[in-house]
Protein backbone atom coordinates (compact mmCIF):
# COMPACT_ATOMS: atom_id res chain seq x y z
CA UNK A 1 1.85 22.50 0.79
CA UNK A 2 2.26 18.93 2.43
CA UNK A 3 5.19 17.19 2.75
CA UNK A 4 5.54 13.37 2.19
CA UNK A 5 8.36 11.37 3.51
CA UNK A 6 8.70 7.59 2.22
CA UNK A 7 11.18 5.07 1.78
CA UNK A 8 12.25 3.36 -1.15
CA UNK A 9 9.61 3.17 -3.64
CA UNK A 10 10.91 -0.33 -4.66
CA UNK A 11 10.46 -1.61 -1.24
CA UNK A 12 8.64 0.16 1.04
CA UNK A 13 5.12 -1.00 1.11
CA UNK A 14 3.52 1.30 3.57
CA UNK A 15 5.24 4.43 1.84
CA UNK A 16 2.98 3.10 -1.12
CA UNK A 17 -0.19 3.49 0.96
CA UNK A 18 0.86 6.70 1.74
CA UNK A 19 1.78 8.26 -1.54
CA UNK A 20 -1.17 6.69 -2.65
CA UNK A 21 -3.12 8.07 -0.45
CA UNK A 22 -1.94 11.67 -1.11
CA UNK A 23 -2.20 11.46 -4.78
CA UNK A 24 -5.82 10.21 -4.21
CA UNK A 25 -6.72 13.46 -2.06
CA UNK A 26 -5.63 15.23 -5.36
CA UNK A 27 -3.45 17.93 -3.08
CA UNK A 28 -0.67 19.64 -4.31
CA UNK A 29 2.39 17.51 -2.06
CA UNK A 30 6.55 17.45 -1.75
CA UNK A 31 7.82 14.04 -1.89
CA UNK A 32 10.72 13.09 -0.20
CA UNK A 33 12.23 10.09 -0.79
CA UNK A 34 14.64 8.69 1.60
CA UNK A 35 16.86 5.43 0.82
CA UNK A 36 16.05 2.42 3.62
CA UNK A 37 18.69 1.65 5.86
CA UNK A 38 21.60 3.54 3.92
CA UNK A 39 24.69 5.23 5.93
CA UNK A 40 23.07 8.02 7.05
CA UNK A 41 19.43 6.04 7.95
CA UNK A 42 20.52 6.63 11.59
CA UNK A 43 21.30 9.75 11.66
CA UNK A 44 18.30 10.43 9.43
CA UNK A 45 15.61 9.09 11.65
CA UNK A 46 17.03 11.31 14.69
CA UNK A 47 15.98 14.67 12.82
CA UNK A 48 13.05 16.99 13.76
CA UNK A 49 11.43 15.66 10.71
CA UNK A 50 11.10 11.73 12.17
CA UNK A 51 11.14 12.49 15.60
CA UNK A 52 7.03 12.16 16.03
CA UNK A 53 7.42 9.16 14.18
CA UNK A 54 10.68 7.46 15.55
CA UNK A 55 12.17 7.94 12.42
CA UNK A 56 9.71 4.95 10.62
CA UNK A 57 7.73 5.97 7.17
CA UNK A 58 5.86 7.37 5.80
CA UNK A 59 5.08 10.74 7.61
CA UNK A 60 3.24 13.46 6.44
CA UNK A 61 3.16 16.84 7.36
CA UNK A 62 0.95 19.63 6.76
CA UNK A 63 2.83 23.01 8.34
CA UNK A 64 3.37 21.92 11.95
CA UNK A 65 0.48 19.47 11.64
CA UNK A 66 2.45 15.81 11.29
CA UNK A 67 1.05 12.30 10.53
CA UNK A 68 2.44 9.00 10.17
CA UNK A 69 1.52 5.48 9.46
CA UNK A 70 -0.43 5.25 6.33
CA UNK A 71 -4.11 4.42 7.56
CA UNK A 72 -3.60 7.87 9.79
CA UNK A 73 -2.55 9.23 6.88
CA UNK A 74 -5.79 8.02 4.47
CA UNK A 75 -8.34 9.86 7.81
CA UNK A 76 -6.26 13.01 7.71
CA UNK A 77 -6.71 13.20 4.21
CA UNK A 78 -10.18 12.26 4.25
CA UNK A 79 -11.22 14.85 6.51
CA UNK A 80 -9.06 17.32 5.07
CA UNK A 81 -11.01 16.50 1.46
CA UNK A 82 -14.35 16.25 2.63
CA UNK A 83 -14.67 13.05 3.19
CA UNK A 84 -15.69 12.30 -0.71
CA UNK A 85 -12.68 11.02 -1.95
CA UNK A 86 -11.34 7.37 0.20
CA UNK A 87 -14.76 5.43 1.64
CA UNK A 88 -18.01 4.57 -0.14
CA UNK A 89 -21.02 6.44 0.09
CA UNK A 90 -22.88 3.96 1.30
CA UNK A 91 -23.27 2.95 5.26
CA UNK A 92 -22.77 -0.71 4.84
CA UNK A 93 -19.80 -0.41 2.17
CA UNK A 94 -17.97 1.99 4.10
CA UNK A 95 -18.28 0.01 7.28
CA UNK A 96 -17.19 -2.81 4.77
CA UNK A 97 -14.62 -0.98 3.36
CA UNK A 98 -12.96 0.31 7.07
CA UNK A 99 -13.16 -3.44 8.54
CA UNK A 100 -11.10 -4.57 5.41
CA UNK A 101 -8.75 -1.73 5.83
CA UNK A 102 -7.77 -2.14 9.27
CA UNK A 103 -7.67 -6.21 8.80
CA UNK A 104 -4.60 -5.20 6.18
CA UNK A 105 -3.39 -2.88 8.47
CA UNK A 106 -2.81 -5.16 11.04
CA UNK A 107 -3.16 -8.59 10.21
CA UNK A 108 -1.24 -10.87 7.28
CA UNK A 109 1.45 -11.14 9.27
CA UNK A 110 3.13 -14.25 7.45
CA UNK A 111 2.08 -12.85 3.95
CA UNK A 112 3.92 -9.74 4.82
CA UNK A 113 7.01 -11.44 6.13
CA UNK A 114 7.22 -14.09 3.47
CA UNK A 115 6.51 -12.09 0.28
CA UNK A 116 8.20 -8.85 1.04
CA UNK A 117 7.45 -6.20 -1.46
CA UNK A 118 10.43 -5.77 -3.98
CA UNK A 119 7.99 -4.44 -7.40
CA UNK A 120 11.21 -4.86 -9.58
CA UNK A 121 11.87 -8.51 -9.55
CA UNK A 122 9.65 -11.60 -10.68
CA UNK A 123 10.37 -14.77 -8.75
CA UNK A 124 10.06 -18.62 -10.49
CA UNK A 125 6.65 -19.49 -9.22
CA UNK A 126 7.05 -22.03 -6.25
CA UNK A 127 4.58 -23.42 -3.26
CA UNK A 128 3.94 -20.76 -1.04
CA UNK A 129 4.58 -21.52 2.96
CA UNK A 130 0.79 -22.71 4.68
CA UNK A 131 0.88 -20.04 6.31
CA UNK A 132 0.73 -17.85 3.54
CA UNK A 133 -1.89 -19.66 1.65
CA UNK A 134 -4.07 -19.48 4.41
CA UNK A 135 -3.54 -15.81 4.48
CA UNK A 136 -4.31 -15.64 0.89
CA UNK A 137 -7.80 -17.79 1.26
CA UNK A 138 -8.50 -15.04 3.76
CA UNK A 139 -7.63 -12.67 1.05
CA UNK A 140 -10.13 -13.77 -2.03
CA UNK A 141 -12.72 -14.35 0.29
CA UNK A 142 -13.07 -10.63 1.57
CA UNK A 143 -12.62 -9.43 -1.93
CA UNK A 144 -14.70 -11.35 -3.52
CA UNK A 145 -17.41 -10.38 -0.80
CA UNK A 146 -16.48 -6.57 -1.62
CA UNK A 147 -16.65 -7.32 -5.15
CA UNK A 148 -19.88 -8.71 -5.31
CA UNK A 149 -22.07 -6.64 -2.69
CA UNK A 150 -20.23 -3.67 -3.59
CA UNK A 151 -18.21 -3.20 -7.04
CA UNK A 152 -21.38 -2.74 -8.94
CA UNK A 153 -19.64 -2.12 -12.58
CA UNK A 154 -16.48 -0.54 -11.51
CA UNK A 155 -13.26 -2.63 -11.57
CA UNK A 156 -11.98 -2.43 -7.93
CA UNK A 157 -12.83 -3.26 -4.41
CA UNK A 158 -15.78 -1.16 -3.84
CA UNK A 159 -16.33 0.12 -7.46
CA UNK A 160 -14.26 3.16 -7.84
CA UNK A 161 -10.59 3.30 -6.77
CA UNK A 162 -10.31 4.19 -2.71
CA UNK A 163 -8.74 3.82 0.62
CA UNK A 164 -9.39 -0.27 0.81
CA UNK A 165 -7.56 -0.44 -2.83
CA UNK A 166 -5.11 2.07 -1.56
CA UNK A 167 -4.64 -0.48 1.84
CA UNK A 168 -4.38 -3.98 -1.03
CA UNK A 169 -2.61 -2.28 -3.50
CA UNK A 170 1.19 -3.71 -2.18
CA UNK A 171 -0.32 -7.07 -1.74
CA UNK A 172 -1.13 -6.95 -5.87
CA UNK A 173 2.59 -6.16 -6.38
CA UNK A 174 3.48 -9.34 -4.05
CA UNK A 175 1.22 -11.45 -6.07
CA UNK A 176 3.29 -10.45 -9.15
CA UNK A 177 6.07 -11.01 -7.50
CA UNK A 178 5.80 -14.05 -5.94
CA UNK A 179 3.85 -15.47 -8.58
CA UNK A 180 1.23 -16.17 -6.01
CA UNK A 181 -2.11 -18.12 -6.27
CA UNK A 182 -5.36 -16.24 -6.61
CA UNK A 183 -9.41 -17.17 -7.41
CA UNK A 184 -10.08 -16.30 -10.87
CA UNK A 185 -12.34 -12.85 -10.07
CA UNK A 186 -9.40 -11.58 -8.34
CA UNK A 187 -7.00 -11.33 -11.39
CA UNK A 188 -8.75 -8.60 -13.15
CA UNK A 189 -8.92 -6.29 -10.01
CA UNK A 190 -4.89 -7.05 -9.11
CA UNK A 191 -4.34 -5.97 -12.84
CA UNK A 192 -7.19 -3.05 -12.24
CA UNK A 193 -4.65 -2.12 -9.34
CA UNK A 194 -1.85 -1.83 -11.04
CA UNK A 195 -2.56 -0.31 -14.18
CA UNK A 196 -3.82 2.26 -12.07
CA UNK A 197 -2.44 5.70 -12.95
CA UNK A 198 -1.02 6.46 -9.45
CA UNK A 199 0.10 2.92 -9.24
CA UNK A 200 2.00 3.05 -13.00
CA UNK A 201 4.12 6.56 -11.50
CA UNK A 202 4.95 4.35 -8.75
CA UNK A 203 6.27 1.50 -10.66
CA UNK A 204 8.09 3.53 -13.43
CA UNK A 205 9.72 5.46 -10.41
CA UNK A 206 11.01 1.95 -8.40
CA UNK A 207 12.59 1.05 -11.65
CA UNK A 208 14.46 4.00 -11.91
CA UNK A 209 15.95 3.49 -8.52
CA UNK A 210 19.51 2.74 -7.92
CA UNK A 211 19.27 1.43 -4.37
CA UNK A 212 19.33 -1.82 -3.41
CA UNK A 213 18.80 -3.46 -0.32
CA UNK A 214 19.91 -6.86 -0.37
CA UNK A 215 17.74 -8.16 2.08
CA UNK A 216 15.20 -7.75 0.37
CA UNK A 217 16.55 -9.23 -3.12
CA UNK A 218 15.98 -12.85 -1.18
CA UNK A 219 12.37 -14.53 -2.04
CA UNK A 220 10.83 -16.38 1.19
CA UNK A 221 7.81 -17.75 0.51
């Protein structure tokens, strides 16, 4: 069975892309969840378990095979499903659908440090940073070029729920959280996102947690 190491579900952004993307492969999986930055987080990340990944999250393993950061995580899965179950069928959406993936993976660098994810609070609605609304602009215009060359009648990114949704999904939460400013088209596919089933689990389970990191109690943006 695989084994899924994440952070705090009420924080931890990329251990949503993760457990996302393991729910989505529809394997059987053991979730661990380990609290961020706690009194034993050192000591923690030194273990066997971390050790391939310098102790960051979310890793997966599968027996001795291991696999961390989350867009690893989405083409182990992919493979390991038979490649039906994360990209679109189709040439030019998947190539779509990877470009858009990656740009999340590595780019939005002031939307990410601005508007860090924290799914249980609501903050009063203020002016984002530029920065940020640049960011944002980038945002709606790649969806709504996914959406309309690709969506066809289903409510997300490339019609039916996959790896770029999986990628966007913690930016949805940040736009709840911050309040933040998006085209009209995109509000139905954030609410698509997270009235997701996967994504409602996720939610329920950050509510329930105890842990907070104060840190990240502080809006930014």
């Amino acid at each position: 069975m695989l084994k899924l190491i994440i952070g705090n579900k009420a924080y931890s952004s990329w251990s949503l892309r993760g457990w996302l993307a393991v729910k989505q492969s529809g394997l059987p999986f053991e979730e661990v969840v380990v609290p961020l930055y706690d009194e034993e987080w050192d000591k923690r990340r030194q273990g066997d378990e971390f050790a391939p990944s310098s102790g960051k999250v979310p890793i997966l393993w599968d027996g001795d095979v291991v696999v961390w950061d989350s867009l690893a995580i989405v083409d182990f899965l992919n493979d390991k499903t038979g490649n039906t179950k994360f990209w679109p069928e189709d040439e030019a959406a998947r190539a779509m659908a990877r470009s858009m993936a990656t740009e999340m993976h590595s780019g939005f660098q002031a939307l990410r440090a601005k508007c860090g994810m924290n799914i249980r609070n609501v903050y009063p609605a203020r002016r984002a940073d530029d920065d940020v609304l640049e960011e944002l602009n980038r945002l709606m215009e790649i969806w709504a070029q996914a959406r309309a060359r690709f969506g066809g009648d289903g409510q997300f990114l490339f019609g039916d729920f996959g790896a770029a949704d999986i990628m966007f999904a913690p930016v949805c939460t940040r736009i709840v959280t911050y309040q933040l400013p998006v085209a009209r088209f995109a509000v139905p596919y954030v609410e698509a996102v997270l009235n997701h089933r996967f994504m409602q689990d996720w939610i329920a389970a950050a509510q329930e947690e105890e842990w907070v990191i104060e840190k990240y109690e502080q809006p930014e943006a």
